[in-house]
N, C-alpha and C. Protein backbone atom coordinates (compact mmCIF):
# COMPACT_ATOMS: atom_id res chain seq x y z
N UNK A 1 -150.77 12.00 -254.61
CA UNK A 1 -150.56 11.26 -253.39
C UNK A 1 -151.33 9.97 -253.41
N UNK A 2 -151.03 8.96 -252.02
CA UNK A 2 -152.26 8.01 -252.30
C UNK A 2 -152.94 7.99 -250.73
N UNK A 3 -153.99 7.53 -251.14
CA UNK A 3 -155.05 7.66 -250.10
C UNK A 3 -155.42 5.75 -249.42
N UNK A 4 -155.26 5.41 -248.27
CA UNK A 4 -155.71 4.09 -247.67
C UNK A 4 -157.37 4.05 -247.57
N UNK A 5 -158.45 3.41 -248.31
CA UNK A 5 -159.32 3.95 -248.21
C UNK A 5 -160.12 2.61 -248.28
N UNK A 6 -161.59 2.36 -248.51
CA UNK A 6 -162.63 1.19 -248.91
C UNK A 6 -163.02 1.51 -250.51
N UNK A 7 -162.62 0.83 -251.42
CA UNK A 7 -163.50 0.77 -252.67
C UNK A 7 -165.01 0.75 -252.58
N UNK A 8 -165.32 2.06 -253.45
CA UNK A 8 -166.71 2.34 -253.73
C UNK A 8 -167.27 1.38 -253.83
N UNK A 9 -166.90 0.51 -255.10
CA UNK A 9 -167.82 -0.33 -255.79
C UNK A 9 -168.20 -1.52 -254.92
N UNK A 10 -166.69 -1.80 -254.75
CA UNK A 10 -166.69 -3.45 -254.15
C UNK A 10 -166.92 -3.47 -252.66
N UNK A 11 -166.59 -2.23 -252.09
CA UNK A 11 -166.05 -1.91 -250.48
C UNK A 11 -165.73 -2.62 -249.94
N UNK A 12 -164.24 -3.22 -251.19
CA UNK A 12 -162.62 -3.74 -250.27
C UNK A 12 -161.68 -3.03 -249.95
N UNK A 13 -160.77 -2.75 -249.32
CA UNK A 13 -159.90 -2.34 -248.83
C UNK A 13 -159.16 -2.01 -250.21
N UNK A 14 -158.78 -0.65 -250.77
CA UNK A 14 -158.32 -0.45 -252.06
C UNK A 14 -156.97 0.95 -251.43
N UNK A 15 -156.59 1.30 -252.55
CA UNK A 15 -155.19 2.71 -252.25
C UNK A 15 -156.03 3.54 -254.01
N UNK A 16 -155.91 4.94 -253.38
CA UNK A 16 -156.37 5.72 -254.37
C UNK A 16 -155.30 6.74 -254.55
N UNK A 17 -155.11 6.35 -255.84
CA UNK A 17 -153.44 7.42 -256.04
C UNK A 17 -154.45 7.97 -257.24
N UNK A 18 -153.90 9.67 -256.59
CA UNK A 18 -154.47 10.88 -257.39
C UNK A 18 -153.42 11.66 -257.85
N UNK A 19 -153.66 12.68 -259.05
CA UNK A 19 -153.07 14.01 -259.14
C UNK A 19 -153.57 14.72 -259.96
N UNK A 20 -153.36 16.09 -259.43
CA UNK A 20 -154.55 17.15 -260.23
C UNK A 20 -153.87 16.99 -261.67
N UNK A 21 -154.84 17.47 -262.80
CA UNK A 21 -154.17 17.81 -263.77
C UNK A 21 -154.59 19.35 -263.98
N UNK A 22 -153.52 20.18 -263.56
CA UNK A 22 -153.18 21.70 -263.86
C UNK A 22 -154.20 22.61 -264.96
N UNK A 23 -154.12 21.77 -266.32
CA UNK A 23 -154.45 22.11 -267.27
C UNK A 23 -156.41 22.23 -267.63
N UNK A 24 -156.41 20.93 -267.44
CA UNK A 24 -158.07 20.36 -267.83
C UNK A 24 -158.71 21.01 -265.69
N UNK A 25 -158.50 21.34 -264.99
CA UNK A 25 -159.36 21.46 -263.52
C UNK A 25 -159.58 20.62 -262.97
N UNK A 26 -159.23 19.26 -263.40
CA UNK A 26 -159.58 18.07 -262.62
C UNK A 26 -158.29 17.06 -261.80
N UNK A 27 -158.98 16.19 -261.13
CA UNK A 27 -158.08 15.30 -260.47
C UNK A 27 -158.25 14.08 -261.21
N UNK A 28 -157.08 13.66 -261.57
CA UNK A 28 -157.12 11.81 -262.39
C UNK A 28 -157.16 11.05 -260.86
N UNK A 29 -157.76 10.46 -260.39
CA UNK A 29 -157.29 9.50 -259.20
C UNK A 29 -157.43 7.39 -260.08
N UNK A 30 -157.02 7.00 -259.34
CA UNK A 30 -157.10 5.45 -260.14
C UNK A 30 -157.42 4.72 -258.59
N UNK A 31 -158.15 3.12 -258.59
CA UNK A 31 -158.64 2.90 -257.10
C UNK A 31 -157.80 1.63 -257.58
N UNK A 32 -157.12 0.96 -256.46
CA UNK A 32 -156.26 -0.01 -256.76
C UNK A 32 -157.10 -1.00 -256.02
N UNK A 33 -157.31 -2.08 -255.60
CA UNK A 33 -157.98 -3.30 -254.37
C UNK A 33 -156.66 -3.09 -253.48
N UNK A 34 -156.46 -3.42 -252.62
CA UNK A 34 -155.26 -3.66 -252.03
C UNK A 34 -154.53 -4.38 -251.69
N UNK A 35 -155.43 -6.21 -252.06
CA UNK A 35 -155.20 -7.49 -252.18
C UNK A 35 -154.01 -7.42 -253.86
N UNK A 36 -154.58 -6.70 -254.59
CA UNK A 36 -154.23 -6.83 -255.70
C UNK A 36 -152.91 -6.23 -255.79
N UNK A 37 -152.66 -5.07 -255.22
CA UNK A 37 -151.40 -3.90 -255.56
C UNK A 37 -150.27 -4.88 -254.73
N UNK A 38 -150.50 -4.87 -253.41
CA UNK A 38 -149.47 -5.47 -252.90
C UNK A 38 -148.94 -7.07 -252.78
N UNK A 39 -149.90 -8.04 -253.90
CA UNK A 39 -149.71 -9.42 -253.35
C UNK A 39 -148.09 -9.75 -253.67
N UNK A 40 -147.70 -9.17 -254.82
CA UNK A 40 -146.47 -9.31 -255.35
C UNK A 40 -145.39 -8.63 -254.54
N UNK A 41 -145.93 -7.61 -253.78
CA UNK A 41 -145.01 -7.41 -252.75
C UNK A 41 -144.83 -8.49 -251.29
N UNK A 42 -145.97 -8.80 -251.52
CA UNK A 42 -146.21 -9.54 -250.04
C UNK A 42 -145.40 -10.97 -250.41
N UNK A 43 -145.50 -11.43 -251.42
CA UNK A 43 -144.76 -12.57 -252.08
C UNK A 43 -143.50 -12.33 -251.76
N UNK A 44 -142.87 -11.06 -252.49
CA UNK A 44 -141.34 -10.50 -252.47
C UNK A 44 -140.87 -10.35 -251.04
N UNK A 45 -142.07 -10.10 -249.86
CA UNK A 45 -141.83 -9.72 -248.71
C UNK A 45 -141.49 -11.45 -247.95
N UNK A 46 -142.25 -11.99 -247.93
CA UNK A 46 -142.20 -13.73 -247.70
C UNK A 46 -140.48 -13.98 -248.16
N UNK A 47 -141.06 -13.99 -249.48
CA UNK A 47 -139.74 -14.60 -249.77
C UNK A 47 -138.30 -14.35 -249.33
N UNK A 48 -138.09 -12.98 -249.24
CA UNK A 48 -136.97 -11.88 -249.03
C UNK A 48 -137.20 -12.72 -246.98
N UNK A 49 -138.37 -12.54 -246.43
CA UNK A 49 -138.21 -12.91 -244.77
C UNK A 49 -137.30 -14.47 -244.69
N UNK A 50 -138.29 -15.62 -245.74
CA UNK A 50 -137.66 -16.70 -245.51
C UNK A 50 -136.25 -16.85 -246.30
N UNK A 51 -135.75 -16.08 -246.56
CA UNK A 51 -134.26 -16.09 -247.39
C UNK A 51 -133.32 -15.85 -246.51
N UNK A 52 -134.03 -14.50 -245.77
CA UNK A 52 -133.38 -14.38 -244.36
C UNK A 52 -132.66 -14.88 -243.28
N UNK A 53 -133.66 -15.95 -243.04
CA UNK A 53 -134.28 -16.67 -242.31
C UNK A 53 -132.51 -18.12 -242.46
N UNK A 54 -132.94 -18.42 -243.44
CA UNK A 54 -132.30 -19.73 -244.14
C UNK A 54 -130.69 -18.93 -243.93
N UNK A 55 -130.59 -17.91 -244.41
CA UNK A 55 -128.85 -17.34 -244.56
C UNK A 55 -128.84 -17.11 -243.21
N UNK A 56 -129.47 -16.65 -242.40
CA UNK A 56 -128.47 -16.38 -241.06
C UNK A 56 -128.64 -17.69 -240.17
N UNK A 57 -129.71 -19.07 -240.27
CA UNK A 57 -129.37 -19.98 -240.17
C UNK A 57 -128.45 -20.87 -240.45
N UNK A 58 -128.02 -20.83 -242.07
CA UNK A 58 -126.71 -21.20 -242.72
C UNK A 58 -125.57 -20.71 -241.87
N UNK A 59 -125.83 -19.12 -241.68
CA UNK A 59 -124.44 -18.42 -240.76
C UNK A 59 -124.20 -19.29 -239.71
N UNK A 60 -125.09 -19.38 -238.87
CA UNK A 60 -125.25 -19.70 -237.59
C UNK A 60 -124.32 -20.73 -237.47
N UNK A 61 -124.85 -21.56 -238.24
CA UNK A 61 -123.90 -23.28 -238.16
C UNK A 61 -122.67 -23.16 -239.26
N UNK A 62 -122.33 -22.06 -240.07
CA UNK A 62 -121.20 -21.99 -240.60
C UNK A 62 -120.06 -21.45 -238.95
N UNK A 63 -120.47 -20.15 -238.73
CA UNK A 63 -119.73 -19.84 -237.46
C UNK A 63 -119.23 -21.04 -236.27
N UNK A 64 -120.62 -21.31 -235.93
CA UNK A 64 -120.41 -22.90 -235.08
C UNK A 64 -119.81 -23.57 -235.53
N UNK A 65 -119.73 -23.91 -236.61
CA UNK A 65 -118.74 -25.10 -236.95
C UNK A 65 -117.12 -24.74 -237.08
N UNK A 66 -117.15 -22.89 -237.84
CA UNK A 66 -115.92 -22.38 -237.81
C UNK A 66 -115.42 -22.33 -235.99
N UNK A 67 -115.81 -21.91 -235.20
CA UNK A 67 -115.62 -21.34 -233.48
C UNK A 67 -115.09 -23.18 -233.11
N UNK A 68 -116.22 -24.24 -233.63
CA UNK A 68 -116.02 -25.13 -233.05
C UNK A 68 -114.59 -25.81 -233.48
N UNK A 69 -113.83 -25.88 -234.77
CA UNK A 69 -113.26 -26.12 -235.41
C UNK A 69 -111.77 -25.01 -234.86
N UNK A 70 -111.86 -23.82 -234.35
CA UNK A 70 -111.12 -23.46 -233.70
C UNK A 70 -110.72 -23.91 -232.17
N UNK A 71 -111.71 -23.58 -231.73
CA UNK A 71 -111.88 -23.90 -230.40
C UNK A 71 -111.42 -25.33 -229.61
N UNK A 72 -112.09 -26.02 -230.38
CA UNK A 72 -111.34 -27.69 -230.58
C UNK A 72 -110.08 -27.63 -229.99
N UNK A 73 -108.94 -27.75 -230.67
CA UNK A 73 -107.84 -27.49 -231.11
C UNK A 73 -107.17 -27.02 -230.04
N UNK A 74 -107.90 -25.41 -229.39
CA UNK A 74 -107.48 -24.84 -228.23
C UNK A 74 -107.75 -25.13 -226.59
N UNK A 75 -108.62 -26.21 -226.91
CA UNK A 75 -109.17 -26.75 -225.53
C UNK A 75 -108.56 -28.01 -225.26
N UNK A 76 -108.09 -28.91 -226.20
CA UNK A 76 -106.83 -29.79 -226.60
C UNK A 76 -105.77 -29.22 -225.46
N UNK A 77 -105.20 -28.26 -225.94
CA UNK A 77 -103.85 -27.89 -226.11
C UNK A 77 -104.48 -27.07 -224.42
N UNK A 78 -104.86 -26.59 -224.07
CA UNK A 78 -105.63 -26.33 -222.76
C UNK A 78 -105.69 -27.69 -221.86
N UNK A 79 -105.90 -28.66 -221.95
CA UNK A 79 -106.23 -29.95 -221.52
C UNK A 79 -104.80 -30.20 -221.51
N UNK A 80 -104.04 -30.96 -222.63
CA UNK A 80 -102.48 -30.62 -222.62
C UNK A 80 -101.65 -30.16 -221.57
N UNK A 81 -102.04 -28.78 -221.78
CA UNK A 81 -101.07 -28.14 -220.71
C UNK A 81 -101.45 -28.61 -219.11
N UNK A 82 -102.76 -28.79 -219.04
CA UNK A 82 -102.86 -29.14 -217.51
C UNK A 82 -102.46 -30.01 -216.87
N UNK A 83 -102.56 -31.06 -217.65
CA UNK A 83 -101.83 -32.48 -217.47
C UNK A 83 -100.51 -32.60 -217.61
N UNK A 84 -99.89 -31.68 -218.25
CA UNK A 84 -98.57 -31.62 -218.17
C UNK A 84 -97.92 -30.83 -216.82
N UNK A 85 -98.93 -29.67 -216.41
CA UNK A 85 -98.63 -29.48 -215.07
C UNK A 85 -99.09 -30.13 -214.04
N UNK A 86 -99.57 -31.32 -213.98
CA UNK A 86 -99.98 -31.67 -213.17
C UNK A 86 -98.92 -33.09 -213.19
N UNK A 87 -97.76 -33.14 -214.06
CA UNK A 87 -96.81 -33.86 -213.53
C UNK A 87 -96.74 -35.17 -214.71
N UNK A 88 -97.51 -34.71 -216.11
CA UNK A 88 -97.89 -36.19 -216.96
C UNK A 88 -97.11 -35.66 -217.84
N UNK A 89 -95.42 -35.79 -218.07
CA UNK A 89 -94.44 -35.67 -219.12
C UNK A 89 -94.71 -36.22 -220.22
N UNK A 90 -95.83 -37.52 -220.43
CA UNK A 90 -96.05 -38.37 -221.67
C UNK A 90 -97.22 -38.37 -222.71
N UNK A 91 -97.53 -36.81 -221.62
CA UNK A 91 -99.05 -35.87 -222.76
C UNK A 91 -98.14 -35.80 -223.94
N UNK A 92 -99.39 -36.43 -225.64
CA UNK A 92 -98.79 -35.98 -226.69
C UNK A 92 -99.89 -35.38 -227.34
N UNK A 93 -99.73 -34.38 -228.30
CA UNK A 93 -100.92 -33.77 -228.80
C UNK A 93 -100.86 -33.64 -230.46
N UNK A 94 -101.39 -34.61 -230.69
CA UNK A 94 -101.48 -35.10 -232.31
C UNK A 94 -102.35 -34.08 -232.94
N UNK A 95 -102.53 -32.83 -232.96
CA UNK A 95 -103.82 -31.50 -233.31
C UNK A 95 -103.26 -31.00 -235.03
N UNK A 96 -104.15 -31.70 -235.92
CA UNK A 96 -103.64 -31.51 -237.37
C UNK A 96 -104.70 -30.34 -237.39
N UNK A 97 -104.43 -28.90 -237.53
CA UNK A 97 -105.62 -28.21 -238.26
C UNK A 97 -105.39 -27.33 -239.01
N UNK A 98 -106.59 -26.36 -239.91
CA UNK A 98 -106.18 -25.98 -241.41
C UNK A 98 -105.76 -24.73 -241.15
N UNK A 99 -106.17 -24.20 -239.52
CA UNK A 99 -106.23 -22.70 -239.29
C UNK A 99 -104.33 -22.62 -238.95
N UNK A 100 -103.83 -21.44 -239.83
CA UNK A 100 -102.50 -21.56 -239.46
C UNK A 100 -102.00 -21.16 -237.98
N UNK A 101 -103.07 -20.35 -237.51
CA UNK A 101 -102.76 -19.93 -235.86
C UNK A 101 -102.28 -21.02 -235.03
N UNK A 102 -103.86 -21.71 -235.28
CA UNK A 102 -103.76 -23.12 -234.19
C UNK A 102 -102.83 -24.18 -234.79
N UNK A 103 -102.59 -24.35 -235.68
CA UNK A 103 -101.28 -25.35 -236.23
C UNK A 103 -100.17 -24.65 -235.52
N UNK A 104 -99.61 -23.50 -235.58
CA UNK A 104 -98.74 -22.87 -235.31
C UNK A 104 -98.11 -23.16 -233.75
N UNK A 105 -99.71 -23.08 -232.97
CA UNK A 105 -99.88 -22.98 -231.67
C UNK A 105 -99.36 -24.65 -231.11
N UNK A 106 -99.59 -25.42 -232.07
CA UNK A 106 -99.97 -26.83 -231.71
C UNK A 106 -98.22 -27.48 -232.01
N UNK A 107 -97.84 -26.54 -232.74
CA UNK A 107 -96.13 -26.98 -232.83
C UNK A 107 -95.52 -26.59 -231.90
N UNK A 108 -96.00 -25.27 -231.61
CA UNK A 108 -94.93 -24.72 -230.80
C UNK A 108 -94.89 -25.60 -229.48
N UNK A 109 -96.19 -26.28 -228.89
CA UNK A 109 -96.76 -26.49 -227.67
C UNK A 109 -96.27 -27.95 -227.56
N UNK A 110 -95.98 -28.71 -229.19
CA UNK A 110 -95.00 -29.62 -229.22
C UNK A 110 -93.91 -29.49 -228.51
N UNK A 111 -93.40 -28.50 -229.16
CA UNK A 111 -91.59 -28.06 -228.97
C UNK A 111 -91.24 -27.85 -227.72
N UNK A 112 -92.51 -27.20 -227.07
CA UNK A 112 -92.19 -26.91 -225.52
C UNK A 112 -92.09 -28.43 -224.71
N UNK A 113 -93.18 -28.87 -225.19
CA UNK A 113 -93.35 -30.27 -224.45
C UNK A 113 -91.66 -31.16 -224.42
N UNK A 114 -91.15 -30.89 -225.65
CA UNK A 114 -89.95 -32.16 -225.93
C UNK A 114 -89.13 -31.64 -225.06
N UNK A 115 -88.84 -30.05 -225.63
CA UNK A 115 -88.07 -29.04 -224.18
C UNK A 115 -87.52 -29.84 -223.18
N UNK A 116 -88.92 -29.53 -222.64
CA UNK A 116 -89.49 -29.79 -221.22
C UNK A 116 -89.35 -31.06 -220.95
N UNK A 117 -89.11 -32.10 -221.43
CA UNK A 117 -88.75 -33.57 -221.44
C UNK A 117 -86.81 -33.54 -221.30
N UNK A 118 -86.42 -33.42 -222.05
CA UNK A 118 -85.08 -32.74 -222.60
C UNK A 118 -84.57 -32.13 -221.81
N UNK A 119 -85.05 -31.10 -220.50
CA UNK A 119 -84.42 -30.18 -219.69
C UNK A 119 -84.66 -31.29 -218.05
N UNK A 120 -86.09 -32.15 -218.31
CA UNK A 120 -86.08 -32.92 -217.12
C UNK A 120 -85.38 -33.65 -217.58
N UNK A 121 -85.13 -34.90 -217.94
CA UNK A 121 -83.89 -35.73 -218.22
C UNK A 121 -82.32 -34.95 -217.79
N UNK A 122 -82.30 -33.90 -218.49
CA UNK A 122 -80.36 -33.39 -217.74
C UNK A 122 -81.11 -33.23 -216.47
N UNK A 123 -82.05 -32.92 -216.29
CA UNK A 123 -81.78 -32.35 -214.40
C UNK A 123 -81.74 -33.73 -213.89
N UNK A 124 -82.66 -34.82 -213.75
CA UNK A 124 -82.57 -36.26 -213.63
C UNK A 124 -81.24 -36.69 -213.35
N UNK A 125 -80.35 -36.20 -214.58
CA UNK A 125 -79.06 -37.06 -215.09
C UNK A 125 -78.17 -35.81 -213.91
N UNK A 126 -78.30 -34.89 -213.84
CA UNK A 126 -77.27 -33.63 -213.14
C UNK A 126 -77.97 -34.35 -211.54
N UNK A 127 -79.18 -34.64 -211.16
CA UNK A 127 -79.18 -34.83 -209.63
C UNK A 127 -78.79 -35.87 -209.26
N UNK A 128 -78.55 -37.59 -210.70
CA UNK A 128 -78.00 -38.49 -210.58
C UNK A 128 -76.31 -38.39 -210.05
N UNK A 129 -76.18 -37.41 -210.43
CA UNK A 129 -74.32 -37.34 -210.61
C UNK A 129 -73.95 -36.54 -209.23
N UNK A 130 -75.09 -35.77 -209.16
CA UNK A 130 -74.73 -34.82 -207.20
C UNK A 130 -75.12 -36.06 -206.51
N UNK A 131 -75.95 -36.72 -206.72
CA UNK A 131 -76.29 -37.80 -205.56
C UNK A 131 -75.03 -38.50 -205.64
N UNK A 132 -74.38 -39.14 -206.51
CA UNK A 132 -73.55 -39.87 -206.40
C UNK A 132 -72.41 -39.30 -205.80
N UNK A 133 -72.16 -38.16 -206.30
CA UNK A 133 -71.09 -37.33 -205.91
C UNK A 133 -70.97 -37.05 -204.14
N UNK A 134 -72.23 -36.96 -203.81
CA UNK A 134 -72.64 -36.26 -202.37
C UNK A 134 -72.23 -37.86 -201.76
N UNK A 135 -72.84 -38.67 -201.90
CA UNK A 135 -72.60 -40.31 -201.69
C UNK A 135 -70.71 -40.73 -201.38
N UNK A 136 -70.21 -40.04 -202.25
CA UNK A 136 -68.79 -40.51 -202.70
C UNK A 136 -68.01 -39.66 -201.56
N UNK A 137 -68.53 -38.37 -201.82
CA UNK A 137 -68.08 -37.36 -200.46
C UNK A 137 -68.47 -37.75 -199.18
N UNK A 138 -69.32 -38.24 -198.71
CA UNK A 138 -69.68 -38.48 -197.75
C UNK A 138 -69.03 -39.57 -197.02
N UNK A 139 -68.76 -40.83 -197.92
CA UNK A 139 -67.83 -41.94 -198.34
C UNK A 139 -66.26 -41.06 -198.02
N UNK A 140 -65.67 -40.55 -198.44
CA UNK A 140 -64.87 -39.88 -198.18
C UNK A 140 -64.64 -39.29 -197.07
N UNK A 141 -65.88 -38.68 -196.15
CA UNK A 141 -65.79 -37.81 -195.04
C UNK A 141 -65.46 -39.09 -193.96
N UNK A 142 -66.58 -39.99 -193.97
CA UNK A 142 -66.64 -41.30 -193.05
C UNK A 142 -64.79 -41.69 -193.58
N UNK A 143 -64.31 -41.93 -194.11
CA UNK A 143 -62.64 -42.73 -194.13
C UNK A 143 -61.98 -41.82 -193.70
N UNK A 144 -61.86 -40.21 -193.99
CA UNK A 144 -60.99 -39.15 -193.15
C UNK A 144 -60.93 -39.22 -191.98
N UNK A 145 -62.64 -38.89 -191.41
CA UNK A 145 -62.92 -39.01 -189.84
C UNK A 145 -62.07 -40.57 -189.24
N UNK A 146 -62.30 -41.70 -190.09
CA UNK A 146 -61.90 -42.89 -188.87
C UNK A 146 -60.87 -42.93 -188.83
N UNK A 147 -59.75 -42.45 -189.87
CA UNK A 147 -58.60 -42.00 -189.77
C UNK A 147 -58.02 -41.18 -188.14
N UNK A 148 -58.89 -40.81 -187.99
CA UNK A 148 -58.53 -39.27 -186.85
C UNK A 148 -59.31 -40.20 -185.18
N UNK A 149 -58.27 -39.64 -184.43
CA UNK A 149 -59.05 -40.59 -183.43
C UNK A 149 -60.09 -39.88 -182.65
N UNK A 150 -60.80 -41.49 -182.48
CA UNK A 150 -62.45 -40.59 -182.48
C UNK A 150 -62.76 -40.17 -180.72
N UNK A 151 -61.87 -40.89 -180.07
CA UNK A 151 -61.89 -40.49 -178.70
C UNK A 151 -60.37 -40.47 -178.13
N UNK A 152 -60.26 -39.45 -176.87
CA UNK A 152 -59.38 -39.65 -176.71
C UNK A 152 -59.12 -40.30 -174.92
N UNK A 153 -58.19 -40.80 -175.22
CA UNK A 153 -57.69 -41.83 -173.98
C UNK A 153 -58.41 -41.43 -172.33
N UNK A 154 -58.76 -42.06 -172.22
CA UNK A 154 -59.39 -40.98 -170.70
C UNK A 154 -57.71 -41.31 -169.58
N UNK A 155 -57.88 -40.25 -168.21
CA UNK A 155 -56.62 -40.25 -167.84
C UNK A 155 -56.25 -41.88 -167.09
N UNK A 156 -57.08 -42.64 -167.05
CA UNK A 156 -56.94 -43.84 -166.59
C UNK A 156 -56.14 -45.12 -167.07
N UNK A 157 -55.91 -44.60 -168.18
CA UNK A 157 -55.47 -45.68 -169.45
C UNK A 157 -54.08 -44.99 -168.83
N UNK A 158 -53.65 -43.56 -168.84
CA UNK A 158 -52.13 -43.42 -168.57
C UNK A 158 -52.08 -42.64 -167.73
N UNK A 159 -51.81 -43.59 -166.21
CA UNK A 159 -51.74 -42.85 -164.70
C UNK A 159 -50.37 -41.70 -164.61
N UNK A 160 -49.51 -42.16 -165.54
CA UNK A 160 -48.49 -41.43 -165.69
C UNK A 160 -48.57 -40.58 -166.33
N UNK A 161 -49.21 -39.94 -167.04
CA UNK A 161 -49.56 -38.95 -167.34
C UNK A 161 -50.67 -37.83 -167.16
N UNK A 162 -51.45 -37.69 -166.09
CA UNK A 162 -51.81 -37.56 -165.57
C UNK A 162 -52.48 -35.93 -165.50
N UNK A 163 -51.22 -35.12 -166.29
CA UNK A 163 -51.05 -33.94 -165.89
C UNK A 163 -51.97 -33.15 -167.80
N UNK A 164 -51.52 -34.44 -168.41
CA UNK A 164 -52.06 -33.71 -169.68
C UNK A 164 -53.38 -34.17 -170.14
N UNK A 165 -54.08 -33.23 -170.65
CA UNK A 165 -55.34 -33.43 -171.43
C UNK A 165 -55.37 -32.69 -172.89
N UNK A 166 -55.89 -33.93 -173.71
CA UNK A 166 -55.52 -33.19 -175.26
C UNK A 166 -57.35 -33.48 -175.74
N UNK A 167 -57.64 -32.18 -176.39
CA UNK A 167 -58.54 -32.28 -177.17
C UNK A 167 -58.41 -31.63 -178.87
N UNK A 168 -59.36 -31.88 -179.43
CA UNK A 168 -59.16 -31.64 -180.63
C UNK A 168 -60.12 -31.50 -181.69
N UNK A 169 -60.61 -30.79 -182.69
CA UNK A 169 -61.83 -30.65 -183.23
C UNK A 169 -61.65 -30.25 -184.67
N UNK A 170 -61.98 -31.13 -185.59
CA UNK A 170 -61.25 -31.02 -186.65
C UNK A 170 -63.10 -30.60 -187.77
N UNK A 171 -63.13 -28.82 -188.20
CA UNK A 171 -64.30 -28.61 -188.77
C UNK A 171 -64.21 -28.21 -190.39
N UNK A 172 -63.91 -29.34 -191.34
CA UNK A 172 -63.59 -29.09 -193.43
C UNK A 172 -64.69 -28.06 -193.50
N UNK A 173 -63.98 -27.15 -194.58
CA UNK A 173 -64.97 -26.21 -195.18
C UNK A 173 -66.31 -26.71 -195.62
N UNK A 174 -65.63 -27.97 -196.59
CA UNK A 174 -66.76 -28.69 -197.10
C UNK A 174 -67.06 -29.86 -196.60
N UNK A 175 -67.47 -31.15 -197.10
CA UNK A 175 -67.88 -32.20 -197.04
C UNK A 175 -66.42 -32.79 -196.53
N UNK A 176 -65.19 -32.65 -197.05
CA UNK A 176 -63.95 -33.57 -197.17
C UNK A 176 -63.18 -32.38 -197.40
N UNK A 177 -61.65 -32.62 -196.10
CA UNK A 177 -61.36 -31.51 -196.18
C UNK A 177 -59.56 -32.11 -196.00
N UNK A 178 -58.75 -31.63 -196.18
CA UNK A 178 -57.20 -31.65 -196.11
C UNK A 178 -56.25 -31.92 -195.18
N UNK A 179 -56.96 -31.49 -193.82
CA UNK A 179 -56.58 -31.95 -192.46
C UNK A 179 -56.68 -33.70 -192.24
N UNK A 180 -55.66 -33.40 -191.19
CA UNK A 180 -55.17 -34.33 -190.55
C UNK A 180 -54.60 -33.96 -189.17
N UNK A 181 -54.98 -34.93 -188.15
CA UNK A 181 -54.30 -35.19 -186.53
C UNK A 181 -54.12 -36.43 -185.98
N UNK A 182 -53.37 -36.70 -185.19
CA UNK A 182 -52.79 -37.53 -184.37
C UNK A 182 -52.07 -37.24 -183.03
N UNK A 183 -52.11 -38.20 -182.37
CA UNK A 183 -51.36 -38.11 -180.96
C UNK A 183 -50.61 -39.47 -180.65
N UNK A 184 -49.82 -39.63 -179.98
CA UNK A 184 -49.31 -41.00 -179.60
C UNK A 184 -48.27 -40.41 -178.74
N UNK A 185 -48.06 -41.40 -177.30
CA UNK A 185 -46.71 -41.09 -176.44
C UNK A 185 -45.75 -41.62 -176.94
N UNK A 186 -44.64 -41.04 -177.52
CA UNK A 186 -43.47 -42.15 -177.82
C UNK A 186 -43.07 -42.89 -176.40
N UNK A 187 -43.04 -42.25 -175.31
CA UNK A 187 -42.77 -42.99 -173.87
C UNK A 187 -43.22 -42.11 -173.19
N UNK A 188 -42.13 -42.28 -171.79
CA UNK A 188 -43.06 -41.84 -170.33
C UNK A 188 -43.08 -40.60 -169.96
N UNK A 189 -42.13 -40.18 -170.95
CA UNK A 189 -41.66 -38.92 -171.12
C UNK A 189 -42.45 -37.84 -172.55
N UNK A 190 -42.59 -38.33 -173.22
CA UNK A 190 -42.83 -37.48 -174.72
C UNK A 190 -43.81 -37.78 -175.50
N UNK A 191 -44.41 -36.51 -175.53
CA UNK A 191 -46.16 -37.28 -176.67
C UNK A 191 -45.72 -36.31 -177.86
N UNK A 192 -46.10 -37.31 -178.62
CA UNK A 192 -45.86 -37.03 -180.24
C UNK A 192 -47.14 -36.35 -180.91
N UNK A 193 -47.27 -34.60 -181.32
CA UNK A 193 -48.78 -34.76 -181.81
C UNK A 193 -47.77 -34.39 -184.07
N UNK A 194 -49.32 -35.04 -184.35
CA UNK A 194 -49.02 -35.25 -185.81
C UNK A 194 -50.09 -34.38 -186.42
N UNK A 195 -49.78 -33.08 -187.12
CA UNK A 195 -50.76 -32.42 -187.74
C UNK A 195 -50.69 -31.80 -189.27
N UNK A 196 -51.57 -32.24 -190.24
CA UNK A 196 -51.02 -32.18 -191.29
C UNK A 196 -52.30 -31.89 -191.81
N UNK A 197 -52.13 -30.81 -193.14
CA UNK A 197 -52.94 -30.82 -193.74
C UNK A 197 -52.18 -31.04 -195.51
N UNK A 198 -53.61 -31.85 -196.43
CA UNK A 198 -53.08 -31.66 -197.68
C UNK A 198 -53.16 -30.50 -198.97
């Protein structure tokens, strides 16, 4: 075994490794200093701490630079998207990187973007063509209606007639619709009504 002990001679701090020998009745023991046994460990121990030390420092800023080098890229494309929801169609995101995820990510987020440019433009161009359309119909409704008379005669205009009252209410499914009315007295005697649809 060994023993933590003070050297006899010197009374430094020494290790006393013994073992009986069976044969002869005695114990061999040997007295080591303890400066002496372990300096080469204590060296190996240093060295082995500051090696340590240096590699998981190396890690440290390898990771950081890997996380940052990811991360980058994704906070881009994060930034990107916000501004694009927030109504900025002319976000472009130039993101060259080596990691195939985030390249991957950075095309696709392209593709959506042009999309998304590409699908506003037809809607643009489709609400250009209802506006006009709605415009043209409406245009249309106004020339049907002045067609149709917009009031009718009160009984004063024809004392001789006296006895009749015509109304009339003309309601298109849609915007512009097929109907048609009219009235007129041919004389003193006979009113003409005109009703037509196309």
């Amino acid at each position: 075994g060994f023993i933590h002990t003070a050297d006899p001679v010197f009374s430094r701090k020494a290790w006393v490794a013994y073992t009986p020998v069976q044969t002869a009745g005695f114990t061999l023991a040997l007295v080591y200093p303890a400066d002496e046994v372990f300096t080469d460990a204590y060296k190996l121990l240093r060295d082995l701490v500051i090696t340590s030390i240096v590699a998981i420092l190396a890690l440290f800023i390898i990771l950081l630079f890997v996380a940052r080098s990811v991360s980058r890229p994704v906070t881009r494309l994060s930034l990107a998207a916000r501004k694009i929801a927030d109504g900025d169609m002319g976000q472009r995101l130039d993101e060259r990187s080596n990691i195939t995820e985030v390249r991957d990510l950075s095309l696709s987020f392209e593709k959506m973007v042009r999309d998304l440019r590409m699908r506003m433009e037809e809607l643009r161009y489709t609400t250009t063509l209802k506006q006009r359309m709605e415009g043209e119909l409406n245009a249309a409704r106004r020339i049907q209606m002045s067609m149709l008379p917009r009031e009718w005669r009160d009984r004063s205009d024809w004392p001789q007639h006296a006895n009749v009252a015509l109304h009339a209410i003309i309601q298109p499914a849609r915007e512009v619709g097929g109907d048609f009315y009219d009235y007129r007295f041919l004389d003193d005697h006979r009113l003409f009504l005109l009703l037509g649809d196309w």
